[in-house]
Protein backbone atom coordinates (compact mmCIF):
# COMPACT_ATOMS: atom_id res chain seq x y z
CA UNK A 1 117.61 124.68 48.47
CA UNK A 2 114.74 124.27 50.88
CA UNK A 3 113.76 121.15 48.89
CA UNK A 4 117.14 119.98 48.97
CA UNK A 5 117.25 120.74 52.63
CA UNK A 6 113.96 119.08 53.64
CA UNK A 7 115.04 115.38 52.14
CA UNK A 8 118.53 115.54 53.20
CA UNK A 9 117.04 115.70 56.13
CA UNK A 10 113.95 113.11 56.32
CA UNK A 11 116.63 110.74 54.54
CA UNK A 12 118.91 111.46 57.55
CA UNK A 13 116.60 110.58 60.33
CA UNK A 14 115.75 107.60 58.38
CA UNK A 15 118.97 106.37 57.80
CA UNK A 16 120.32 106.62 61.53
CA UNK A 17 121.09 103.00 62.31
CA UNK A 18 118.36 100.79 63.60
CA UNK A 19 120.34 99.18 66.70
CA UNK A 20 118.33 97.89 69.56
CA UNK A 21 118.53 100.06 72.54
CA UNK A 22 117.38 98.68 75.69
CA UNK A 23 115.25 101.21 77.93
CA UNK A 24 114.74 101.11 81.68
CA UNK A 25 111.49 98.97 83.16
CA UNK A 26 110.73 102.21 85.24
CA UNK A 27 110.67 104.39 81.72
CA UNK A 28 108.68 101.78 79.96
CA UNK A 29 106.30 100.98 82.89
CA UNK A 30 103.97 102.46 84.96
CA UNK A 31 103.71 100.41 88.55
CA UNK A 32 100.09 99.48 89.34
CA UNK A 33 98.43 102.16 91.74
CA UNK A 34 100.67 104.38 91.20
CA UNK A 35 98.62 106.81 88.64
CA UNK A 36 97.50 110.38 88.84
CA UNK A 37 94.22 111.87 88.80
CA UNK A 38 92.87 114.72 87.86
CA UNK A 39 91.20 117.60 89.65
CA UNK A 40 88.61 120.78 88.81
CA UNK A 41 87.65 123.53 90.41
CA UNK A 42 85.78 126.93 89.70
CA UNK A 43 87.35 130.06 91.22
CA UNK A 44 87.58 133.80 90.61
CA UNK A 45 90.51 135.57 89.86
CA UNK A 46 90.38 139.70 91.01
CA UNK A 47 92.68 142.36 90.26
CA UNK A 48 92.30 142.39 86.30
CA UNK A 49 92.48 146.58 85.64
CA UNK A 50 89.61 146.33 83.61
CA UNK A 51 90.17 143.59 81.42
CA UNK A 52 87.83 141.07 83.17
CA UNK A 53 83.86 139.46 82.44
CA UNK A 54 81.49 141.88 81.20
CA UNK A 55 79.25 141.97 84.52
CA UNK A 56 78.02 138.15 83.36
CA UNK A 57 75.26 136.77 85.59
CA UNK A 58 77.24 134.07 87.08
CA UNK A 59 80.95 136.35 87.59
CA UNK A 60 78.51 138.56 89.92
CA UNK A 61 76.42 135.87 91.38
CA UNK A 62 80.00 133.97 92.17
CA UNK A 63 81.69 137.73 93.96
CA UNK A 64 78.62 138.47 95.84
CA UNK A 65 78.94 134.21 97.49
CA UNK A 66 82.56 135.07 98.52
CA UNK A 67 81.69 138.41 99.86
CA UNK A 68 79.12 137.10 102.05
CA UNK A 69 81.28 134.47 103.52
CA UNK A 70 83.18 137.71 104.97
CA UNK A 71 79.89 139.42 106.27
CA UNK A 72 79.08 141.61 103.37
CA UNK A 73 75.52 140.44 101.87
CA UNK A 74 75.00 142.13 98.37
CA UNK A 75 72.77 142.30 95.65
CA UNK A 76 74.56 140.98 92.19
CA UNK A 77 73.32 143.57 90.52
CA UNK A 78 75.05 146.01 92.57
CA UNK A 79 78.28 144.85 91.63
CA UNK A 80 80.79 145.67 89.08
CA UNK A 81 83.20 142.69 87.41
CA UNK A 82 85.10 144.53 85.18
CA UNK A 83 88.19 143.91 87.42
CA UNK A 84 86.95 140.12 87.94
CA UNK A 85 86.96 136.89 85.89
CA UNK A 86 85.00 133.70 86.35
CA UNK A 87 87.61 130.74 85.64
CA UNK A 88 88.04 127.18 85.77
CA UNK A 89 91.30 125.31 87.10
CA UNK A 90 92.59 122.20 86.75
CA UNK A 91 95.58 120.02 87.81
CA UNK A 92 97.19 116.30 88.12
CA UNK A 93 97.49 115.14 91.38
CA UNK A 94 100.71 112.30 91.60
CA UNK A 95 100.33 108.95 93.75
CA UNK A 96 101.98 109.14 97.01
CA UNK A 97 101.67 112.77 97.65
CA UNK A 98 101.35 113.16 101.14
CA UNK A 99 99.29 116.57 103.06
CA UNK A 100 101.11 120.08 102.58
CA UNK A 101 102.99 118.93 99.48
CA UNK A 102 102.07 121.46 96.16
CA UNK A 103 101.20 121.30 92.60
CA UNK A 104 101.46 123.24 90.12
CA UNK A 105 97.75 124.34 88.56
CA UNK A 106 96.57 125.61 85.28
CA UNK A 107 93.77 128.41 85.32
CA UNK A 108 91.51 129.13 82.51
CA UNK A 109 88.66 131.85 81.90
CA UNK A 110 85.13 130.82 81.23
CA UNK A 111 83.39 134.18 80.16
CA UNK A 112 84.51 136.80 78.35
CA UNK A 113 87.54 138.11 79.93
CA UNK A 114 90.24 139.84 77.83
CA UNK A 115 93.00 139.19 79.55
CA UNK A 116 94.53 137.58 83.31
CA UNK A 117 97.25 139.47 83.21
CA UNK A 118 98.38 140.74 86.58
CA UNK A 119 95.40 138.65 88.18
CA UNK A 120 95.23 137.07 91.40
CA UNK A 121 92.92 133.73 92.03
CA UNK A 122 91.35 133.60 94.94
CA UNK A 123 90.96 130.48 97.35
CA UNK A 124 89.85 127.49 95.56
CA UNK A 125 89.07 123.76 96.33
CA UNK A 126 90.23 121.30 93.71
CA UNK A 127 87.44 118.76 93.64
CA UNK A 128 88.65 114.90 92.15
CA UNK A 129 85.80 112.78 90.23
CA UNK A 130 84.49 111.55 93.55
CA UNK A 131 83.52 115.03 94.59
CA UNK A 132 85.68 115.16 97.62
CA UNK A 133 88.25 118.31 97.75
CA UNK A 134 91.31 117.11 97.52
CA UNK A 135 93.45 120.14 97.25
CA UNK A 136 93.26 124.06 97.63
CA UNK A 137 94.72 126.42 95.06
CA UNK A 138 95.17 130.09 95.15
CA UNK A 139 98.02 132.92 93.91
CA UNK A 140 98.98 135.11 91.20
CA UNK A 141 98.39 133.91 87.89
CA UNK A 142 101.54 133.86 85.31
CA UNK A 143 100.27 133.79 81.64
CA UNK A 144 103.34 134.18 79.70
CA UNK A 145 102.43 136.44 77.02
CA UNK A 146 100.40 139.89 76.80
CA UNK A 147 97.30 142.57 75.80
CA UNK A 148 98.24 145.76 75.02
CA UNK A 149 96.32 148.42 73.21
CA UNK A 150 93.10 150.75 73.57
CA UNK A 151 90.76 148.39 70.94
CA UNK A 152 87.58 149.29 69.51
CA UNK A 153 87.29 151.39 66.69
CA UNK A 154 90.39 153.21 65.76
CA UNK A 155 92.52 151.56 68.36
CA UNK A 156 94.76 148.71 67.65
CA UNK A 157 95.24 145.76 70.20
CA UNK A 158 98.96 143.84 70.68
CA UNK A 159 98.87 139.95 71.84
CA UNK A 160 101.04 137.66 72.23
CA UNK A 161 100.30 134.16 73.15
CA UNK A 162 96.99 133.46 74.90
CA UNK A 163 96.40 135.97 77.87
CA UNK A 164 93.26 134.35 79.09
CA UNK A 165 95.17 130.55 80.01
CA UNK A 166 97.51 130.81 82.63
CA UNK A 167 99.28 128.71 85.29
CA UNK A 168 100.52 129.19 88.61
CA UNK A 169 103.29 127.64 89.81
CA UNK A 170 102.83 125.08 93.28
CA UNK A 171 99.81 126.68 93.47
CA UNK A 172 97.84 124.51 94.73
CA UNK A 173 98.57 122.55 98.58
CA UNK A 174 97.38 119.02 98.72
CA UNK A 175 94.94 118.40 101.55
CA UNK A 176 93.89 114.71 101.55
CA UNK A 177 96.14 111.92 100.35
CA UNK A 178 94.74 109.31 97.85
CA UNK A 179 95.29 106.20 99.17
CA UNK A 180 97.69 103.81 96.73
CA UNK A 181 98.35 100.49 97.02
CA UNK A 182 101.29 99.28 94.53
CA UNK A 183 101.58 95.67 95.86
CA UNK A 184 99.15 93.24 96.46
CA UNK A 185 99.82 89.47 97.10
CA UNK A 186 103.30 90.01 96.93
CA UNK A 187 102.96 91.04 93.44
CA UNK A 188 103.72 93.93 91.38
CA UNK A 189 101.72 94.08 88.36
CA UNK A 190 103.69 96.98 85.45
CA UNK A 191 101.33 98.25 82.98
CA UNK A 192 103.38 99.45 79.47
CA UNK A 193 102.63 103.14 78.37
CA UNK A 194 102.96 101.57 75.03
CA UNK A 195 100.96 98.08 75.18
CA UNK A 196 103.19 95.15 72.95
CA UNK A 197 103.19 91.50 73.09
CA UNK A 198 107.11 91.48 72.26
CA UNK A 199 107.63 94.21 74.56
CA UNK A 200 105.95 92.69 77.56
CA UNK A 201 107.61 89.39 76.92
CA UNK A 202 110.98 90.85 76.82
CA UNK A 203 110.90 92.61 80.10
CA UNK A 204 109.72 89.35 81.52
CA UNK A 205 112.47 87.59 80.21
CA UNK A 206 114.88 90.39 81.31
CA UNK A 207 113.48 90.51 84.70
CA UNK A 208 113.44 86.83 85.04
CA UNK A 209 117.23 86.71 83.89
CA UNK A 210 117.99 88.54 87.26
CA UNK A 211 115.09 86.77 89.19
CA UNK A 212 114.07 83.34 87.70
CA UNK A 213 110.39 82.62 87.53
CA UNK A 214 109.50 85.77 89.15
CA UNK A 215 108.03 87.18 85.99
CA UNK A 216 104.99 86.49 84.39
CA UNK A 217 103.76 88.24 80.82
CA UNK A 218 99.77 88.53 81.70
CA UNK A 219 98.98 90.37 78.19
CA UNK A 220 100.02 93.33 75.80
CA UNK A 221 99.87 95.77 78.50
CA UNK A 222 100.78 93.90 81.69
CA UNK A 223 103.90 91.92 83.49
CA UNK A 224 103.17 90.80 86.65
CA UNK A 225 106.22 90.44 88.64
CA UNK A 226 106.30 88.36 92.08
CA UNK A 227 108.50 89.53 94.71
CA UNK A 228 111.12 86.87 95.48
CA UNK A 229 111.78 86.07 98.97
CA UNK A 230 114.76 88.41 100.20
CA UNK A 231 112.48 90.98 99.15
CA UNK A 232 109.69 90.31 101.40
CA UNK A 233 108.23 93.38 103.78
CA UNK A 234 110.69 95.64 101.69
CA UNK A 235 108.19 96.68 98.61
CA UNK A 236 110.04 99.89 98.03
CA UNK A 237 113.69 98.68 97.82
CA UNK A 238 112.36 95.69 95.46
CA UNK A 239 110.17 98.38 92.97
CA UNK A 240 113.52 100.62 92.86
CA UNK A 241 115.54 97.62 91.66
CA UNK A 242 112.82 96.43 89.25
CA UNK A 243 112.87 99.76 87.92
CA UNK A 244 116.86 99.72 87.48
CA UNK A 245 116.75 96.53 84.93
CA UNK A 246 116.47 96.98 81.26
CA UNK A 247 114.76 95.75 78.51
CA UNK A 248 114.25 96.79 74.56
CA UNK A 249 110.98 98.00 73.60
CA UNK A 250 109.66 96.45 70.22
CA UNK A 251 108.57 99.51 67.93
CA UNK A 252 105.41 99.15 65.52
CA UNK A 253 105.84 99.68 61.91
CA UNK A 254 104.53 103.12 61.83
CA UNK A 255 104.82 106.48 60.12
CA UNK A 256 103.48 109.83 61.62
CA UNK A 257 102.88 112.91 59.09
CA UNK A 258 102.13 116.05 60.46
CA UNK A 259 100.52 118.11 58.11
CA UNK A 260 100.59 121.11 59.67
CA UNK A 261 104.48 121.65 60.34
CA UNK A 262 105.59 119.03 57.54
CA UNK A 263 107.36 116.91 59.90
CA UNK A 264 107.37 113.11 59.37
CA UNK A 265 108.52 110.61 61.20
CA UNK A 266 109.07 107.15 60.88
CA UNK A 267 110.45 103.91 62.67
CA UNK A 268 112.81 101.98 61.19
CA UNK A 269 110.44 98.63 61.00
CA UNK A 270 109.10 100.27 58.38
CA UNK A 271 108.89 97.58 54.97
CA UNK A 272 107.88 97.95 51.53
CA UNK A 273 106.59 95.46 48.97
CA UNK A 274 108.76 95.59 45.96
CA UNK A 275 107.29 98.75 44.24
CA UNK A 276 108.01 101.28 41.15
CA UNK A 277 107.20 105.07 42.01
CA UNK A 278 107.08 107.87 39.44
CA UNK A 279 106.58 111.71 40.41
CA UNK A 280 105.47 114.57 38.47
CA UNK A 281 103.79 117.63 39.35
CA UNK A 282 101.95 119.93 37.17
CA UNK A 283 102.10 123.96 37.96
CA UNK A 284 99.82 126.63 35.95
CA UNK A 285 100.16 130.23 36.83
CA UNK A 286 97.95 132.75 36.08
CA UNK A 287 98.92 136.57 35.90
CA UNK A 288 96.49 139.82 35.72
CA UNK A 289 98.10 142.71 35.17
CA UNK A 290 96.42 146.52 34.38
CA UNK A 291 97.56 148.34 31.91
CA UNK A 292 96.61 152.55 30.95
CA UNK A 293 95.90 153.15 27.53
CA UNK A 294 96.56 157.17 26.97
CA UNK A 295 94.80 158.48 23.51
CA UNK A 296 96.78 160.44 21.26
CA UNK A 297 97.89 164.50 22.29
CA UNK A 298 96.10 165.61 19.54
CA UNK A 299 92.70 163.74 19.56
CA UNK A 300 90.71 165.53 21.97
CA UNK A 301 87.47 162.81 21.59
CA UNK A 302 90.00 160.45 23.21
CA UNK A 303 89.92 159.15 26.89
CA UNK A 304 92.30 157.41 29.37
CA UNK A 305 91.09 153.67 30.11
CA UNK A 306 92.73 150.94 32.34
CA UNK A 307 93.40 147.55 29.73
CA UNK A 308 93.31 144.19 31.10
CA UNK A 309 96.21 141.67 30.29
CA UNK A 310 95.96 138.67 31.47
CA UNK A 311 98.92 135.69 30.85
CA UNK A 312 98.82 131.67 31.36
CA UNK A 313 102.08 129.89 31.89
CA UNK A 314 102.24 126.29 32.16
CA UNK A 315 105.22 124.11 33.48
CA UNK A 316 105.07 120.44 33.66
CA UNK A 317 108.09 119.04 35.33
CA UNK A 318 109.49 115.56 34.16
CA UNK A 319 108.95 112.61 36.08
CA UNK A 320 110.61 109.11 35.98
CA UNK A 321 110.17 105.47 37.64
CA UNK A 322 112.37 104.84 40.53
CA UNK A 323 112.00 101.07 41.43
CA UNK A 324 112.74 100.07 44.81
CA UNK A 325 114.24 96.59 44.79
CA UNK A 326 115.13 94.33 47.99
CA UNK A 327 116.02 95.04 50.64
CA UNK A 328 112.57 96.77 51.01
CA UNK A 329 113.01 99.19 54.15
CA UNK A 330 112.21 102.69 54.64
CA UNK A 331 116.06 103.70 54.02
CA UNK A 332 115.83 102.39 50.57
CA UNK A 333 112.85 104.54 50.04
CA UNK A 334 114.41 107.38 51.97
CA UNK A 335 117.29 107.51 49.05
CA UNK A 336 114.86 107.28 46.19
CA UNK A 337 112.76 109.70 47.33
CA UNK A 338 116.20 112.12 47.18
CA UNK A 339 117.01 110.88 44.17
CA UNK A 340 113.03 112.12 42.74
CA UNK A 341 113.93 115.12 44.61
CA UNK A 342 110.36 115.38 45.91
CA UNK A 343 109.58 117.91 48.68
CA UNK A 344 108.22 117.32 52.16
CA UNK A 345 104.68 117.72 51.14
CA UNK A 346 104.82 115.53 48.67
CA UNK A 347 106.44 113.03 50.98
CA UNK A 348 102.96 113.59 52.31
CA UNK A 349 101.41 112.20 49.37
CA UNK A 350 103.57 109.48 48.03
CA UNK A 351 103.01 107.80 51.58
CA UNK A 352 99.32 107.98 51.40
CA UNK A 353 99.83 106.39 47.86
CA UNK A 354 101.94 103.86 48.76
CA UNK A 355 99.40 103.09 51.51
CA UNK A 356 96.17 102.67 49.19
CA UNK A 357 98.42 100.65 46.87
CA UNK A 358 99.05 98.15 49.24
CA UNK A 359 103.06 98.67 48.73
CA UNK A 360 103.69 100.26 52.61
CA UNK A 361 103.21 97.56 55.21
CA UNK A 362 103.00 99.84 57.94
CA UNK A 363 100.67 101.93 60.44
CA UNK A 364 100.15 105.76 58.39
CA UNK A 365 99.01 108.26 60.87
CA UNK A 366 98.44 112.10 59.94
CA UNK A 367 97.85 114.40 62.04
């Protein structure tokens, strides 16, 4: 049944008809200066109840710099950080996000913290690659899951999920603005999240169909896009209404295997030279069982022994050609890969055949 269950439905997915749906510019597009970057920082979060660092040299060395910054100068070794933990955080920080506006921040541990449950990180800068502090994060860490238990020997320990990687939610307040400039020369220039020569072309077209030779396709990745006249000194209102068109993505020939959850997934410019698949598979099983031989009541010399018995079974199933004639598209595989009756796994590996023999004219990626 779950073999039954697992091709109905790869041959399902497969099968769904291959129209051509046209997507939004803005969901296919990024605009130019409009990215994110990324920003670090190293903070401490207190209030752990005895699950934090094991008094590690830099966890004591990093408490005793924030107590002096409140008048209290220490000694490290003086100090205890079983209620501390040393940890790293790290966020995306949008285009356009003005002063005051907040992110959300994810916050990590470094040493050997157990858990940061009920933990609360303290004021941190959020440094970007230049070095400059960008934004300041701080609050009670959320980390969705648990540690229960007393541990060490004889005590048994509960988790759930990973209780030293939280988050905390608009944690962090932007302080300095990163400048972003999404015209220049009058020009927009859209980069693709998915780079394609088709692709690109047919937004240009599309965009050129509402604004004639305002459109330019510069490569795989880019369309440059020239704002026409009426649009001049109003860059937002012309980016909003860019965004607003639509054009239809071009999809490479590509199959994705995930080994791991046996998912696949493929797009439906899949093709197939003309090709003649058999499939067999082979299963031995091997059995050890004990057995207690008990001597007779009336022989006293005899003793009770444990006998080994061991049994081989062998079962070969049969296999069969399935040839695949025209039209040679993944739905015509799809259905004679039911018809073999193969399981998701061995999807798997008639792919990866089908790849080496030069028969699949398409990208195989497995994860």
């Amino acid at each position: 049944m779950t073999r039954m269950l697992s091709t109905t439905l790869f041959a399902a997915v497969l099968l769904f008809p291959a129209a051509l749906f046209a997507s939004r510019v803005k969901d296919l597009t990024l605009v130019e200066g409009g990215r994110d970057n990324q920003l670090v920082g190293y903070g401490i979060v207190v209030g752990l109840a005895g699950d934090g660092d094991s008094n590690a040299a830099t966890t004591l060395r990093s408490v005793a710099n924030i107590l002096q910054r409140f008048g209290l100068s220490l000694n490290p070794t003086d100090i205890k950080a079983k209620n501390v933990a040393a940890v790293m955080i790290t966020t995306d920080i949008g285009a356009f996000l003005k002063p005051g506006s907040r992110v959300d921040v994810n916050v990590a541990s470094m040493g050997d913290a157990k858990s940061l449950q009920g933990g609360v990180l303290l004021q941190t800068p959020m440094l970007g690659a230049d070095g400059r502090v960008y934004a300041v994060a701080q609050g009670p860490v959320a980390i969705g899951g648990f540690l229960g238990g007393a541990g060490g020997a004889g005590g048994a320990t509960v988790q759930k999920n990973h209780p030293t990687v939280g988050s905390i939610s608009s944690g962090a307040i932007v302080e300095r603005e990163i400048p972003a400039t999404f015209v220049r020369d009058n020009t927009v220039r859209l980069l693709l999240h998915n780079p394609d020569f088709t692709t690109a072309a047919r937004m240009a077209d599309a965009i050129n169909t509402e604004w004639p030779a305002s459109a330019t396709p510069v490569d795989a990745a880019t369309v440059a896009v020239t704002l026409p006249p009426a649009y001049r000194g109003r860059d937002v209102a012309f980016v909003a209404d860019l965004g607003q068109i639509e054009a239809v993505p071009d999809t490479l020939a590509r199959i994705v295997i995930n080994e791991r959850t046996g998912t696949i997934v493929a797009t439906s410019t899949v093709r197939l030279s003309q090709v003649a698949i058999a499939h067999g598979s082979l299963t031995i099983t091997v059995t050890n069982n004990q057995g207690v031989s008990q001597p007779n009541a009336f022989n006293n010399s005899g003793q009770t022994t444990t006998v080994q018995s061991t049994q081989t079974s062998v079962n070969e199933s049969k296999g069969g050609f399935t040839i695949l004639n025209e039209p040679p598209t993944i739905e015509r595989l799809a259905a004679a890969l039911n018809a073999l009756g193969v399981s998701t796994r061995e999807m798997m590996a008639i792919f990866q055949t089908l790849k080496r023999s030069g028969a699949l004219q398409a990208e195989l990626v497995i994860n």
